[in-house]
Protein backbone atom coordinates (compact mmCIF):
# COMPACT_ATOMS: atom_id res chain seq x y z
CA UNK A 1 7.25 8.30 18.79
CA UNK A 2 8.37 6.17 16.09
CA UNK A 3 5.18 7.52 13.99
CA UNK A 4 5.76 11.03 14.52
CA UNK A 5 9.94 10.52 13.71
CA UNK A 6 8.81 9.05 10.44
CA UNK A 7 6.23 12.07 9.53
CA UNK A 8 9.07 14.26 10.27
CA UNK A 9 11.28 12.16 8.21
CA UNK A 10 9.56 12.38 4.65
CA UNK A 11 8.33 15.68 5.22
CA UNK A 12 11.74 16.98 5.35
CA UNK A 13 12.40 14.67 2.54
CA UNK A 14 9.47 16.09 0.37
CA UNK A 15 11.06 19.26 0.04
CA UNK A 16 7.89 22.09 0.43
CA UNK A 17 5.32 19.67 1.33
CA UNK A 18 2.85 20.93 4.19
CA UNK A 19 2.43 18.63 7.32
CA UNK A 20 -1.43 18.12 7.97
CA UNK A 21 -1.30 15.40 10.25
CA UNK A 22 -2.49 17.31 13.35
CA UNK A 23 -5.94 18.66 11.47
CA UNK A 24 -6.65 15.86 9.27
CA UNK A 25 -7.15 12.16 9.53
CA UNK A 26 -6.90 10.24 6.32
CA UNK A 27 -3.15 11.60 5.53
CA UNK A 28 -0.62 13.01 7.33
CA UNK A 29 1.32 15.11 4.01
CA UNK A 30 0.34 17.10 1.10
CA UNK A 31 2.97 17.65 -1.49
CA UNK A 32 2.14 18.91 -5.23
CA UNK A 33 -1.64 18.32 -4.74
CA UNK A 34 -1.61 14.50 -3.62
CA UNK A 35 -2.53 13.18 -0.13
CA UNK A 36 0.55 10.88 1.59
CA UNK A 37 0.37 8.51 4.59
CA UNK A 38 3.16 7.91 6.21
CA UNK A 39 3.55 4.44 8.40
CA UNK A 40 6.47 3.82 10.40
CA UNK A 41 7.90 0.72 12.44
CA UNK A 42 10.55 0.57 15.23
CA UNK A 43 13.28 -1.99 14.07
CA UNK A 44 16.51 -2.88 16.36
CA UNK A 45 18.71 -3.32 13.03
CA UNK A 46 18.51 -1.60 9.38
CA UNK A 47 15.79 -2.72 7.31
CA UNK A 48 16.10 -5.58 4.73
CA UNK A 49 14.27 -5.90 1.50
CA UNK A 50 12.26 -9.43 2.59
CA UNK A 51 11.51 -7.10 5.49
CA UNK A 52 7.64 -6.44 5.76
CA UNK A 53 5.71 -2.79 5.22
CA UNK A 54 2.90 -2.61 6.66
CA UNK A 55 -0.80 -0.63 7.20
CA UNK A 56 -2.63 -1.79 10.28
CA UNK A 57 -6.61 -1.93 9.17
CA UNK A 58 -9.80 -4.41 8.38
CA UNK A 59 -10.16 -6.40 6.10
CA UNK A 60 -13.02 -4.07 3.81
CA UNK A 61 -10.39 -1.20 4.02
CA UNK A 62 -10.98 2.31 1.47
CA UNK A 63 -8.08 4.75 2.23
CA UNK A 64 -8.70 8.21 1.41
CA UNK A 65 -5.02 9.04 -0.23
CA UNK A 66 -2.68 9.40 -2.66
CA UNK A 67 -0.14 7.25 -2.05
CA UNK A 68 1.89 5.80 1.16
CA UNK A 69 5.33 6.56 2.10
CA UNK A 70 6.97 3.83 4.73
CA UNK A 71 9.43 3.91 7.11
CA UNK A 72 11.84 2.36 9.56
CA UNK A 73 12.65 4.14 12.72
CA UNK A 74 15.60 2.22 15.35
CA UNK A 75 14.13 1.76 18.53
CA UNK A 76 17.09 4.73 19.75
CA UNK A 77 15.08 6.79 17.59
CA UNK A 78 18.75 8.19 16.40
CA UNK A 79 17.82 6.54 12.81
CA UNK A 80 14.93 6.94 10.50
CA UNK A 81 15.08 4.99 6.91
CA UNK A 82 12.36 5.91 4.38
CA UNK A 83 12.14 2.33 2.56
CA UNK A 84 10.01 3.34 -0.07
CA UNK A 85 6.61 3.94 -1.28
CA UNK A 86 3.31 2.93 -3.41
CA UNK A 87 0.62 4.76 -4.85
CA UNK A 88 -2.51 3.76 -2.62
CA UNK A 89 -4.61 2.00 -5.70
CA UNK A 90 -1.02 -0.10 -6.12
CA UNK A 91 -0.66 -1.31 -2.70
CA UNK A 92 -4.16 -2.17 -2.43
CA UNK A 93 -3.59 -4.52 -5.24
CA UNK A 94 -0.15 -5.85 -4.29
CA UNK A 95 0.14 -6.54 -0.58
CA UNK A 96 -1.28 -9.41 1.33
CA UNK A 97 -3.87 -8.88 4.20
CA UNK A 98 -3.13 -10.88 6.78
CA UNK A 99 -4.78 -11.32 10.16
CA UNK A 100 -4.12 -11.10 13.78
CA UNK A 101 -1.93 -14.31 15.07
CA UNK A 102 -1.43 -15.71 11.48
CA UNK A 103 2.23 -16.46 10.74
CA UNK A 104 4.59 -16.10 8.52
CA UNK A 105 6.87 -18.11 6.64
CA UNK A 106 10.22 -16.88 8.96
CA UNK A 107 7.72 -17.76 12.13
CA UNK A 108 7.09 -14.36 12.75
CA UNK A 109 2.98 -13.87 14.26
CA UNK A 110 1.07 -10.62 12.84
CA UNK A 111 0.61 -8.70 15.78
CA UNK A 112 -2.39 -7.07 14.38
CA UNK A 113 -4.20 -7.43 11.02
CA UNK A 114 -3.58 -5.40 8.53
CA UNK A 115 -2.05 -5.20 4.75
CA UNK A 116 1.28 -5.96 4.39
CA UNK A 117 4.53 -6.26 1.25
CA UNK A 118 7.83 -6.54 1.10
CA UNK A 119 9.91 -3.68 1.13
CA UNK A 120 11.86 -4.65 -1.75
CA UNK A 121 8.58 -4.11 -3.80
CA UNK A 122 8.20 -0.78 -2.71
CA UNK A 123 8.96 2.57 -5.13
CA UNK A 124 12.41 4.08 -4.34
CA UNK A 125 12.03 7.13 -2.29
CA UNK A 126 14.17 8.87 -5.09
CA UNK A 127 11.32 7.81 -7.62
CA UNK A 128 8.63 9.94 -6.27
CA UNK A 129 7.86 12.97 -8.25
């Protein structure tokens, strides 16, 4: 649920972009001719900026889009927060892949492995054009 809230989310945000989610696989938006992910976690309080963004995959990842939108939905589901973006070449270079049961410095284990940066690294929302 918390993936679909956060589609919903940055579509609405993205005024006139076209929700393709449902027919195609590597993106879930289009808006003025680029391809967006979306990725969303459930949180139990807002998000911070040392909090983590994240993009469950393997390790010899190739995304086929544009750029990646991420969000924060509470576990209510009453609250979504888009925390910001990347373009998908940026992200690739600036987040960290870490792998399943690895830990962070706060002690928290990586559920699954994937790529992950801090939101505070992330585009503003307001910033995407």
């Amino acid at each position: 649920m918390a993936g679909y809230l956060g589609e919903i989310a940055v579509h609405k945000y993205l005024k006139r972009s076209k929700y393709v989610g449902d027919s195609v696989f590597t993106h879930d938006l289009e808006y003025k001719k680029r391809k967006i992910e979306v990725k969303s976690k459930s949180c139990a309080t807002p998000p911070k900026p040392h909090y983590s963004a994240s993009v469950n995959c393997k390790k010899q990842f190739m995304p086929d889009n544009d750029a990646y939108f991420f969000t924060r939905v509470r576990k209510d589901f009453m609250i979504v927060w888009i925390v910001g973006w990347l373009p998908t070449t940026k992200l690739l270079k600036k987040a960290t892949y870490k792998n399943r049961g690895e830990t962070d410095t706060d002690g928290f284990v990586y559920k699954t492995s994937g790529l992950h940066i801090d939101i505070e690294e992330l585009q503003s929302a307001t910033l995407f054009q």
